[in-house]
Protein backbone atom coordinates (compact mmCIF):
# COMPACT_ATOMS: atom_id res chain seq x y z
CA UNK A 1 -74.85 7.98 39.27
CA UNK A 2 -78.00 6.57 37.83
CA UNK A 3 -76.88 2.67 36.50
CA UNK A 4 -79.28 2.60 34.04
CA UNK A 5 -77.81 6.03 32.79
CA UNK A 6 -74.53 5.04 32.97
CA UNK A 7 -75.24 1.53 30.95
CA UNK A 8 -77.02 3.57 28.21
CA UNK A 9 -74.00 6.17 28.14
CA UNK A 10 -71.94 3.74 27.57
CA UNK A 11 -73.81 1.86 24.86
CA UNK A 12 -73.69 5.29 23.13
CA UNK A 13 -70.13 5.64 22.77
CA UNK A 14 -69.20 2.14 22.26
CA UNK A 15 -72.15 2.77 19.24
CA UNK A 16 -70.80 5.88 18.01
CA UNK A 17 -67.31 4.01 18.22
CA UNK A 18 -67.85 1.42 16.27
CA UNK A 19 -69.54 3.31 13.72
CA UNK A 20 -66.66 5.60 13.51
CA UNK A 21 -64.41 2.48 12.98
CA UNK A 22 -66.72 0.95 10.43
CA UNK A 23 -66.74 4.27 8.50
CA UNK A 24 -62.27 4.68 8.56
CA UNK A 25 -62.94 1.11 7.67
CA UNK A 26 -64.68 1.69 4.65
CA UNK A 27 -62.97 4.54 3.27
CA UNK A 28 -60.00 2.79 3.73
CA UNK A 29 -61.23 0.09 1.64
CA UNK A 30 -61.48 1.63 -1.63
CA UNK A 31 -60.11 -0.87 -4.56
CA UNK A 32 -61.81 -3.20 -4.69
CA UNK A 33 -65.45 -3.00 -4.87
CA UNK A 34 -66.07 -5.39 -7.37
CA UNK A 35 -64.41 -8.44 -8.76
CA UNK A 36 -61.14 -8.54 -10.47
CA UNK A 37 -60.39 -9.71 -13.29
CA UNK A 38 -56.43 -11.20 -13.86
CA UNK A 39 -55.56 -12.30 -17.61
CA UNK A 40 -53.11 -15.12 -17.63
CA UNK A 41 -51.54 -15.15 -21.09
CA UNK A 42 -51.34 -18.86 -21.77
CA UNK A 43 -54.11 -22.02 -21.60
CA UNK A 44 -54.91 -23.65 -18.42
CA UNK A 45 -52.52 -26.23 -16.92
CA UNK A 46 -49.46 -24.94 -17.48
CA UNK A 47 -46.87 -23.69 -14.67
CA UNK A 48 -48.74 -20.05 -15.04
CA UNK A 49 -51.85 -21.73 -13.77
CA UNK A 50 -50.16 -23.60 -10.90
CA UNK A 51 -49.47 -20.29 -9.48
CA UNK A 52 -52.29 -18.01 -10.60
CA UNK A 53 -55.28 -20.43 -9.21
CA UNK A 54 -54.07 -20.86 -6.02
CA UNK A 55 -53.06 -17.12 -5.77
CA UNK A 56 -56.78 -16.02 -6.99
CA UNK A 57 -58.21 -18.11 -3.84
CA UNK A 58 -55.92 -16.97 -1.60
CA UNK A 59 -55.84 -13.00 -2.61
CA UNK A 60 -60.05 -13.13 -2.91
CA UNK A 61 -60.37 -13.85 0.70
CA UNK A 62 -58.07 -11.27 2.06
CA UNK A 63 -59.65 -8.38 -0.30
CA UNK A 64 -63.03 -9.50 -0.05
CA UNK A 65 -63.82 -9.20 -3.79
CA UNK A 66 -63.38 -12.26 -6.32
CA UNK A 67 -60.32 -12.57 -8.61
CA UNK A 68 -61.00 -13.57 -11.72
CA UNK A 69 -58.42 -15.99 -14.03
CA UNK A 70 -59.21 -15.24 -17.66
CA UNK A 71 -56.68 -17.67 -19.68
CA UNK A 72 -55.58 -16.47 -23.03
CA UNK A 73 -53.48 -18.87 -24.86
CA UNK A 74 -51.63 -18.16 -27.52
CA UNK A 75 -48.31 -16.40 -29.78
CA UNK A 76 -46.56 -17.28 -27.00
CA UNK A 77 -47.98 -15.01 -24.26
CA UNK A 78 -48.11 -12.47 -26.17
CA UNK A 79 -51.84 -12.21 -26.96
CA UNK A 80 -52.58 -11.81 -23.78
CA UNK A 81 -50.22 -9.81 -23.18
CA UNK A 82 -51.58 -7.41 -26.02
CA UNK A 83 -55.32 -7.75 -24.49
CA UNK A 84 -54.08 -6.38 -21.14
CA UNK A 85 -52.36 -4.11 -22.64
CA UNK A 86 -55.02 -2.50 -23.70
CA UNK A 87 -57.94 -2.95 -21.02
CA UNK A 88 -59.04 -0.10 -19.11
CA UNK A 89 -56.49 1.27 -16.19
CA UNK A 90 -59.12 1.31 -13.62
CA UNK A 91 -57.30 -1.65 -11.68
CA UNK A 92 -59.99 -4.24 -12.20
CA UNK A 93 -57.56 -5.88 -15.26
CA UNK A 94 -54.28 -7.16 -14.00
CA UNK A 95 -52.00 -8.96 -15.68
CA UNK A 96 -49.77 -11.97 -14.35
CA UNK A 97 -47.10 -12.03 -17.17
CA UNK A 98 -43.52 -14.60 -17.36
CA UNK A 99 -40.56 -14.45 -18.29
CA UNK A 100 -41.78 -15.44 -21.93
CA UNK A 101 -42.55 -11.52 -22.16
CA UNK A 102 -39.08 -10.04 -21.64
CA UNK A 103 -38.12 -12.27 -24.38
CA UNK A 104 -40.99 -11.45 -26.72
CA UNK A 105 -39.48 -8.19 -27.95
CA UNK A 106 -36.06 -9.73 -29.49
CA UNK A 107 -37.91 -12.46 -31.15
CA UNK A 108 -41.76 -11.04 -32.36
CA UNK A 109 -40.74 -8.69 -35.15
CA UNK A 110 -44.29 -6.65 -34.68
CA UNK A 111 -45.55 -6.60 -31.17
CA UNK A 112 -48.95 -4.20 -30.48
CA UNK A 113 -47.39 -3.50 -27.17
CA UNK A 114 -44.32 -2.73 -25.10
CA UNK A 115 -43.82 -4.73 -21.55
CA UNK A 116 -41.83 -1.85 -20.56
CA UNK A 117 -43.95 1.46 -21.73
CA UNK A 118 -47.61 -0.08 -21.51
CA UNK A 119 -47.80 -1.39 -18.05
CA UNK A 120 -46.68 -0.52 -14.70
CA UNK A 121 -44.58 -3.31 -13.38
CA UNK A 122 -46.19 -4.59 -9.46
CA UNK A 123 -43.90 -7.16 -8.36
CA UNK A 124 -41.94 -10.50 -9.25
CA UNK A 125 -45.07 -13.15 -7.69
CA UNK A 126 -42.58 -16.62 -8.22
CA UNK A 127 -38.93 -17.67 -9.78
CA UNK A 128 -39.14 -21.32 -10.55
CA UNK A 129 -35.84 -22.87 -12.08
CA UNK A 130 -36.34 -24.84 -14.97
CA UNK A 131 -35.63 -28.53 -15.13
CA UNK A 132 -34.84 -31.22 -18.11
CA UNK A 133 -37.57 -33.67 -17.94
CA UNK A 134 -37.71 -36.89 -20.80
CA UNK A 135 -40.54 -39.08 -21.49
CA UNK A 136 -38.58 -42.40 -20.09
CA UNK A 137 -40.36 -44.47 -22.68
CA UNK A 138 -39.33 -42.72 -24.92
CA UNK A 139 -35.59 -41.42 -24.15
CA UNK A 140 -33.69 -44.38 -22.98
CA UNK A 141 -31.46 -42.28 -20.16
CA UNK A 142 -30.78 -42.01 -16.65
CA UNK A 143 -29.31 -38.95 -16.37
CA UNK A 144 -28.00 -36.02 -18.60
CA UNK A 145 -24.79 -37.09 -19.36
CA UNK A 146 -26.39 -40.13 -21.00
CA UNK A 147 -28.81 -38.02 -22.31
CA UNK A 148 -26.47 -35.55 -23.86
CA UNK A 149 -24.07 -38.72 -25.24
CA UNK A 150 -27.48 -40.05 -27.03
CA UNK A 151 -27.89 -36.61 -28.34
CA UNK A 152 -24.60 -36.20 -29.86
CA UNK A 153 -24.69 -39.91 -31.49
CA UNK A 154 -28.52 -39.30 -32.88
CA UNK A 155 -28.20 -35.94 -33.94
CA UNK A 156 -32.58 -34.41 -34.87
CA UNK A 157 -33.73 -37.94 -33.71
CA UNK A 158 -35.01 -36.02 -30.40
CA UNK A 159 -37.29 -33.17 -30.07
CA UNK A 160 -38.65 -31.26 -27.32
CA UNK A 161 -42.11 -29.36 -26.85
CA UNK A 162 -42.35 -25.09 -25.76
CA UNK A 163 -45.33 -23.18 -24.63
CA UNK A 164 -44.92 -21.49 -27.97
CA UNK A 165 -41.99 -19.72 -30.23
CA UNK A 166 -40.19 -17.10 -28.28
CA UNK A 167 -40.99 -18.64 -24.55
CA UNK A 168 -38.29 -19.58 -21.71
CA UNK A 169 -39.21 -23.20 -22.98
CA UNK A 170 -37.74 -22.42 -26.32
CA UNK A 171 -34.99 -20.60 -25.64
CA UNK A 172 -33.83 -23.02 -22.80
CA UNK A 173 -33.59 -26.07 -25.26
CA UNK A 174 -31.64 -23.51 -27.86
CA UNK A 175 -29.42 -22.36 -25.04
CA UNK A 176 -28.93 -26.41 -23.89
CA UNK A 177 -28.17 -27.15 -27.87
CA UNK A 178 -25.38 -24.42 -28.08
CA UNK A 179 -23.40 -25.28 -24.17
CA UNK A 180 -23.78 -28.89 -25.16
CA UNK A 181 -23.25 -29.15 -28.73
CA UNK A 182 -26.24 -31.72 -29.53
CA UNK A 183 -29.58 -31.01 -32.19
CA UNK A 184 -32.77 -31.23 -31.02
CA UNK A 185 -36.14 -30.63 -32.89
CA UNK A 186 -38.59 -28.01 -31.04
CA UNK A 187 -42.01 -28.60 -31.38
CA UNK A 188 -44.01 -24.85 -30.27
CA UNK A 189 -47.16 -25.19 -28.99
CA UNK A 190 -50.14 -22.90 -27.83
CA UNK A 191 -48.55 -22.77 -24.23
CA UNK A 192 -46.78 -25.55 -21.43
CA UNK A 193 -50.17 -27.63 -20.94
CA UNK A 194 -50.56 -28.71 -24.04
CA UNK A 195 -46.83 -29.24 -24.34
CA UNK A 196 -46.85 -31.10 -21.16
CA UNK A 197 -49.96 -33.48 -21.95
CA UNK A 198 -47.89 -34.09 -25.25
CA UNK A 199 -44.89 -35.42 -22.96
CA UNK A 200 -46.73 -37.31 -20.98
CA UNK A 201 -48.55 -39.07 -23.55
CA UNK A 202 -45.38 -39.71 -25.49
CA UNK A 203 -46.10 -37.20 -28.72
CA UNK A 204 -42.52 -35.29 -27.93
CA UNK A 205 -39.74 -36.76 -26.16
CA UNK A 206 -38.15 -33.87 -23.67
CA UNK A 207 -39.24 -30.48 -21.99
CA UNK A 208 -36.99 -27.78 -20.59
CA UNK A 209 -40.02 -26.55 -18.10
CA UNK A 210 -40.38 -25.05 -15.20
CA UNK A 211 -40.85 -26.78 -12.17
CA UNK A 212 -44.28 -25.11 -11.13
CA UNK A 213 -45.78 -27.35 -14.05
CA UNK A 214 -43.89 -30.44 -13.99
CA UNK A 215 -43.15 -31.15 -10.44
CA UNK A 216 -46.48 -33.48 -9.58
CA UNK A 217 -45.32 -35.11 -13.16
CA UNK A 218 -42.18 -35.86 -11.71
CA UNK A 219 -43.54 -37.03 -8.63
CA UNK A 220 -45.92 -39.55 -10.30
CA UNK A 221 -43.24 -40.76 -12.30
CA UNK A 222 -44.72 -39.94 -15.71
CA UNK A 223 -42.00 -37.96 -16.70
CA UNK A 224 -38.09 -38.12 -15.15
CA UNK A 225 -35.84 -34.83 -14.51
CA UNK A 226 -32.58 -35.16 -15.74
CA UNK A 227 -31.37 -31.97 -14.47
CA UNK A 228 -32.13 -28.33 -12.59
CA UNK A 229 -30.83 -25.45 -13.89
CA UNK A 230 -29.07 -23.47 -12.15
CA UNK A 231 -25.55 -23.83 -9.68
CA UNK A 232 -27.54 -25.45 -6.60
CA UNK A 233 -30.13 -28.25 -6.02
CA UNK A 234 -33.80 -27.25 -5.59
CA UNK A 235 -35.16 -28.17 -1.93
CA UNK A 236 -38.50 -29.77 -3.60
CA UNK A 237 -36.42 -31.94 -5.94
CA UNK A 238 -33.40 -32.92 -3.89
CA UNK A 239 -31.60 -35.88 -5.82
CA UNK A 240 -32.23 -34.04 -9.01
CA UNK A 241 -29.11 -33.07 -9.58
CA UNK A 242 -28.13 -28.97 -10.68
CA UNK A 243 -26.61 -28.06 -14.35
CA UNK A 244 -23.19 -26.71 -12.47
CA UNK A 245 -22.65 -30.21 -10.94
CA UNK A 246 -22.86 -31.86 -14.17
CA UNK A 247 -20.59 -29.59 -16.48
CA UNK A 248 -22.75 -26.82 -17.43
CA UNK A 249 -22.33 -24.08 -15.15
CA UNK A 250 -23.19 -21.07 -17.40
CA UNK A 251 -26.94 -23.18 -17.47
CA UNK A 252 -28.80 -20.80 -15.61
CA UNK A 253 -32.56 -20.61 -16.51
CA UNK A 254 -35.82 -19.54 -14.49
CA UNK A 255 -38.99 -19.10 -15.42
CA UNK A 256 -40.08 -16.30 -13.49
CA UNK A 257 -43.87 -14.83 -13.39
CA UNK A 258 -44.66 -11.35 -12.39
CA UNK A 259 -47.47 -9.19 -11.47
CA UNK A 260 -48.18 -6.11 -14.03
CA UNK A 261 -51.20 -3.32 -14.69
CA UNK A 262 -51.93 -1.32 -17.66
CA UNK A 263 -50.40 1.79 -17.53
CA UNK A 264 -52.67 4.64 -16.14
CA UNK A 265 -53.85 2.38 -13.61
CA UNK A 266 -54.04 4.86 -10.29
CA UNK A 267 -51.22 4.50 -7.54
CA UNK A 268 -53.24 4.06 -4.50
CA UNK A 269 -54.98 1.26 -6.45
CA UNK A 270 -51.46 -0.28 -7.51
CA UNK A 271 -50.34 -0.13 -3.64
CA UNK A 272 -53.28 -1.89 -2.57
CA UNK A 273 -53.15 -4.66 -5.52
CA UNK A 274 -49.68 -5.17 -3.78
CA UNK A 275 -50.41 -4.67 -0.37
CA UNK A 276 -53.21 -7.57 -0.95
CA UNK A 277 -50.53 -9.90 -3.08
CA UNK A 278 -48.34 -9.82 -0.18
CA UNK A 279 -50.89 -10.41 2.64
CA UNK A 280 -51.97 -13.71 -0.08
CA UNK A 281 -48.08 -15.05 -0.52
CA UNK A 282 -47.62 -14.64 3.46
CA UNK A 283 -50.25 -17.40 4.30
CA UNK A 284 -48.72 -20.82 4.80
CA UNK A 285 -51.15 -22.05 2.44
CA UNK A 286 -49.43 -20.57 -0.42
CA UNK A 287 -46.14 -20.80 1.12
CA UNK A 288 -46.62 -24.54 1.12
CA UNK A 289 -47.56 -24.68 -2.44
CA UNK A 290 -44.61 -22.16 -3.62
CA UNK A 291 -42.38 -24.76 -1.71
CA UNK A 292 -43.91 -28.18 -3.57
CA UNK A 293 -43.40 -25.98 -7.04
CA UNK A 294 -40.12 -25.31 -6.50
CA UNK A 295 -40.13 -21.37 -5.95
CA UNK A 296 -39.14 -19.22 -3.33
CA UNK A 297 -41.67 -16.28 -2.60
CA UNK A 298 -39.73 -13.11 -3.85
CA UNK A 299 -39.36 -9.84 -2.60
CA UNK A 300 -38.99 -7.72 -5.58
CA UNK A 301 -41.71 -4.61 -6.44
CA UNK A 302 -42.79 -1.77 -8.87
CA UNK A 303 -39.41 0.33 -9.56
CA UNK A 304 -36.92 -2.77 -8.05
CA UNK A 305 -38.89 -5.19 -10.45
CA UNK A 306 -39.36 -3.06 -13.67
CA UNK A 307 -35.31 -2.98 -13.35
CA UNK A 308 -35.58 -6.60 -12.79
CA UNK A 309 -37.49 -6.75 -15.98
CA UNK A 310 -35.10 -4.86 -18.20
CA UNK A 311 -32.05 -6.87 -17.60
CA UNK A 312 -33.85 -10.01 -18.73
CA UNK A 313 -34.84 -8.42 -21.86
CA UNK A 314 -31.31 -7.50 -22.57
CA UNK A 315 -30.34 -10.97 -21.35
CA UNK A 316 -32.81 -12.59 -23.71
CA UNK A 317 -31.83 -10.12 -26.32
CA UNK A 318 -27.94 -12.00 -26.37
CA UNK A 319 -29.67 -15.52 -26.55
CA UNK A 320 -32.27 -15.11 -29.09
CA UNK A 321 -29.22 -13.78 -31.44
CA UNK A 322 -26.58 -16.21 -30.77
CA UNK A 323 -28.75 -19.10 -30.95
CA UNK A 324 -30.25 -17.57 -33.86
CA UNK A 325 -33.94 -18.26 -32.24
CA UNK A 326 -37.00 -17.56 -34.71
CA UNK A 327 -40.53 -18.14 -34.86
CA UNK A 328 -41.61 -21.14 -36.05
């Protein structure tokens, strides 16, 4: 056989090969060809944030298009959560939603929208329990107990700061007030970053927040954690100790945040948007930083995590009316 032949007959193929793979390649592709654009329902630097920026890095390199955060503060998530609602379902809009939004319906008397009917639910991205942190000028106390003793003996001399009316913020200090019998004043703002900068800078005097926000706080020693909620110690936060070992075991809160798309959006596209969030939460970069906020990575999608969703509005539902939560 002529080499020369045989070199260029083999170029050929390995040509037409790779062109073959280039084309499955691209057709495989699909969603997305442009940038995407992810509305997070509440203003930068709050425990949302500390989870969506570090997700939109991650998930733009392994689909190859950019992912867009477009914070929008305010009514407790639920603006945003009213914009998304109503972008188009051609899978360029997501929406990264919390735990604030299965609470929304039992205390907004007039949402625009329904969590459950307007969007198709992707997957559970983080579950963050929430902790008790104090300004320590502020609140002379060590731990809870002393905390909860200073309470009971100063009874509206306190307050805490939410991300807003209606969030897990809020309706953690109301649930705290009721299993421990103490007043405390809540102070809503226009999401857990502004809240937070208020702690820190001594305007309120607690936070019942989730760890994704307040854990480098803690760190620095700006703020102190009284206690985790929950029945075990978080691995990130080890000598904080948990709201079952310190008489409160029915104080179970998490601030979860999830992964939703308007409803319409197609199904390949919503596969892929969760085929992509997987490949992103399976790095050890994001691993790492799930870890320092406190949260697990879940395994929880589309029908699994809708149900997911509707317990915690019926849980939410029993809270907001025996506390007898409103907007303020």
């Amino acid at each position: 056989m002529n080499p020369s032949f045989q070199r260029r007959d083999v170029l050929r193929v390995a040509a037409a090969g790779a062109a073959v793979l280039c084309g499955a390649a691209r057709a495989q592709q699909g969603w997305p060809t442009k940038p995407v654009t992810m509305i997070v329902p509440f203003p930068a630097g709050g425990g949302t944030d500390a989870f969506a920026r570090p997700l939109s890095g991650q998930f733009s390199r392994v689909a190859g298009q950019t992912l867009v955060i477009d914070n929008r503060g305010g009514a407790g998530g639920t603006l945003g959560a009213s914009i998304a609602a109503k972008a188009p379902a051609d899978g360029y809009t997501l929406f990264m939603g919390a735990v604030h939004h299965a609470i929304a319906p039992s205390i907004y008397p007039r949402l625009d929208y329904d969590i459950e009917k307007d969007f198709v639910p992707l997957m559970l991205l983080a579950n963050v329990p929430q902790v008790v942190v104090i300004n320590p000028k502020r609140v002379q106390a060590n731990t809870i107990q002393e905390f909860i003793a200073l309470a009971k003996r100063n009874p509206g001399k306190f307050n805490y700061g939410s991300a807003g009316s209606g969030t897990s913020h809020h309706l953690a200090g109301e649930l705290f007030k009721i299993q421990t019998g103490t007043f405390i004043t809540h102070i809503p703002y226009r999401g857990a970053g502004p809240a937070l900068s208020d702690l820190i800078s001594g305007n309120v005097d607690l936070m019942f927040d989730g760890l994704g926000s307040s854990a480098q706080h803690i760190k620095s020693g700006r703020i102190k954690a009284l206690m985790v909620a929950g029945t075990k110690r978080n691995p990130a936060f080890p000598d904080v100790p948990c709201a079952a070992e310190v008489g409160l075991p029915e104080y179970t809160v998490t601030t979860w945040y999830g992964l939703w798309a308007p409803k319409g959006t197609p199904a390949d596209t919503q596969t892929r948007a969760i085929d992509d969030m997987k490949k992103s939460l399976a790095t050890d970069d994001l691993r790492g930083i799930w870890a320092q906020n406190g949260s697990e990575i879940p395994n929880l999608t589309t029908t699994a995590y809708g149900s997911f969703v509707n317990a915690e509005i019926k849980r939410w539902a029993a809270v907001v009316k025996a506390s007898g939560a409103k907007l303020e």
